[in-house]
C-alpha atoms as a PDB file:
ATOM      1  CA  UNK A   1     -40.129  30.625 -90.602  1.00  0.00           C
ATOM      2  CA  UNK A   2     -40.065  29.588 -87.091  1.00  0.00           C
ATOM      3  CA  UNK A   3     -36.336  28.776 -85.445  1.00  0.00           C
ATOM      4  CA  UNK A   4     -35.171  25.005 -85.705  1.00  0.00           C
ATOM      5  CA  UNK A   5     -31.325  25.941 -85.379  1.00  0.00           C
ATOM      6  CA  UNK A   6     -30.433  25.738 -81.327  1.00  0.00           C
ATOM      7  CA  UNK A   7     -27.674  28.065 -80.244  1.00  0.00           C
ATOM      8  CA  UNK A   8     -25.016  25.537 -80.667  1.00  0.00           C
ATOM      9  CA  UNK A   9     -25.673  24.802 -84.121  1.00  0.00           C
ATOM     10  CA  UNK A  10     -25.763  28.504 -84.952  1.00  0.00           C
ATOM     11  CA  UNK A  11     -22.320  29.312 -83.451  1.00  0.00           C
ATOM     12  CA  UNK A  12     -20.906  26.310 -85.059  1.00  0.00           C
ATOM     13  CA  UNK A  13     -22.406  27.340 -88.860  1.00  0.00           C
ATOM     14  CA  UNK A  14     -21.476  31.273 -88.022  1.00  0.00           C
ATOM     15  CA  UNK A  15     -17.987  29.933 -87.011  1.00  0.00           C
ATOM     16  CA  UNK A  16     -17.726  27.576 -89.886  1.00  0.00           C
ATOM     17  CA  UNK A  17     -19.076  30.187 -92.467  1.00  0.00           C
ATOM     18  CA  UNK A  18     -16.956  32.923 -91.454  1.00  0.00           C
ATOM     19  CA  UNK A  19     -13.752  30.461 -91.518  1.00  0.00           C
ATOM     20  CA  UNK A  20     -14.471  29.142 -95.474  1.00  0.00           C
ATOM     21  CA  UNK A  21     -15.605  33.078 -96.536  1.00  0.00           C
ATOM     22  CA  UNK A  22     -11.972  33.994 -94.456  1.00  0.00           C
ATOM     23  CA  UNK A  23     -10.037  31.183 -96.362  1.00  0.00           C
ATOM     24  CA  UNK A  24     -11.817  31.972 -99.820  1.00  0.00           C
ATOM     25  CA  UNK A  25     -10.817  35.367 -99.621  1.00  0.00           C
ATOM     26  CA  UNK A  26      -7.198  34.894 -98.746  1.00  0.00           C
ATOM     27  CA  UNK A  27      -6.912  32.154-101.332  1.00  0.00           C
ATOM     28  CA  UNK A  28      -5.983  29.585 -99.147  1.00  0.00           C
ATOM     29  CA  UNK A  29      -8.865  27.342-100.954  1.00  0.00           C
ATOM     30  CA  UNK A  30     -10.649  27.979-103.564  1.00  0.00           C
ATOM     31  CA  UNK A  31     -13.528  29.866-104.811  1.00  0.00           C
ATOM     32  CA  UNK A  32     -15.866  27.252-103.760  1.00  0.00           C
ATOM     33  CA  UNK A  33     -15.154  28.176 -99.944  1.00  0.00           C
ATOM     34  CA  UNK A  34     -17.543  31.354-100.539  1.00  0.00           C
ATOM     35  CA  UNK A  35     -20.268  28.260-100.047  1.00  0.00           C
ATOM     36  CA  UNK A  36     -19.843  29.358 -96.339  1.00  0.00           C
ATOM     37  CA  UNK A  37     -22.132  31.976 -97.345  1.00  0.00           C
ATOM     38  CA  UNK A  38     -24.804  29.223 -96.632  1.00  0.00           C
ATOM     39  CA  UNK A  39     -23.897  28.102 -93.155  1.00  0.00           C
ATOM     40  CA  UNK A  40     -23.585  32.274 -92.150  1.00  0.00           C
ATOM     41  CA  UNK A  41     -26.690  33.229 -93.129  1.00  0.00           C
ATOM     42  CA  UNK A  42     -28.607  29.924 -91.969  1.00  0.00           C
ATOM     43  CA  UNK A  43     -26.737  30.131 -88.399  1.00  0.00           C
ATOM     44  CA  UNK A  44     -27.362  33.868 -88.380  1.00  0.00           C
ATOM     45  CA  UNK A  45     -31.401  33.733 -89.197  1.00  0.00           C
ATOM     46  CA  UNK A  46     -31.524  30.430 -87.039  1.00  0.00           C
ATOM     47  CA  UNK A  47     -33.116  28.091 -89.611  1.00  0.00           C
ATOM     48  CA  UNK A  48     -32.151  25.566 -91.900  1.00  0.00           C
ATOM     49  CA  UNK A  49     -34.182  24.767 -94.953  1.00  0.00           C
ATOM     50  CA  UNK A  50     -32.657  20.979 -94.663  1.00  0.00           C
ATOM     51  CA  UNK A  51     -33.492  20.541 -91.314  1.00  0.00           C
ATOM     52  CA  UNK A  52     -37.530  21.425 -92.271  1.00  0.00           C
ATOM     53  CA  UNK A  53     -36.930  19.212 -94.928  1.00  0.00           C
ATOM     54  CA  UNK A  54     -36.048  16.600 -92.740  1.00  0.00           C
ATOM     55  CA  UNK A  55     -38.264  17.391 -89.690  1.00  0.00           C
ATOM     56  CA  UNK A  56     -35.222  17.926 -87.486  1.00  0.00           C
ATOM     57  CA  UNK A  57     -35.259  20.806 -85.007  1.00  0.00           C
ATOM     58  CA  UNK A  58     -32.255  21.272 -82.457  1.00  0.00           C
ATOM     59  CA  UNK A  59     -33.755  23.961 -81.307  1.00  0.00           C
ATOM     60  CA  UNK A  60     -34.387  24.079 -77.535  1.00  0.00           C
ATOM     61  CA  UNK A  61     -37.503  26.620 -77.576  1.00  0.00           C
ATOM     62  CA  UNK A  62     -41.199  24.256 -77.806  1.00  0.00           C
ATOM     63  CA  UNK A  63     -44.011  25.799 -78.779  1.00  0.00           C
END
C-alpha cells in the first residue's frame, strides 16, 4: 500500500475520528459514532481504500 492520504487529509480524519470515538464514548451520539474508527486508522496508516478506488491521491510525495 503506497500513501495517497496528504498530511492535511490525515490530520483532518485523525481529528475527525478521535472526535466521533470521544462523542460515542461519552454518549453524546450514538453507537454508530465508533464508525470514526475508520477515518483514525485510514488517517493514521495514510491510505484510503476509496481514494484507490477512485484513483484519487492528495498525497504530495510523486514517485
Amino acid at each position: 500500500m503506497k500513501c495517497n492520504s496528504g498530511t492535511v487529509d490525515r490530520a483532518v480524519r485523525v481529528i475527525a475520528g478521535l472526535a466521533l470515538i470521544g462523542m460515542a464514548a461519552t454518549g453524546t451520539i450514538g453507537a454508530w459514532g465508533y464508525i470514526g474508527v475508520v477515518p483514525l486508522l485510514t488517517g493514521a496508516i495514510g491510505f484510503c481504500p476509496a481514494y484507490a478506488i477512485f484513483g484519487m491521491n492528495t498525497c504530495g510525495i510523486k514517485k
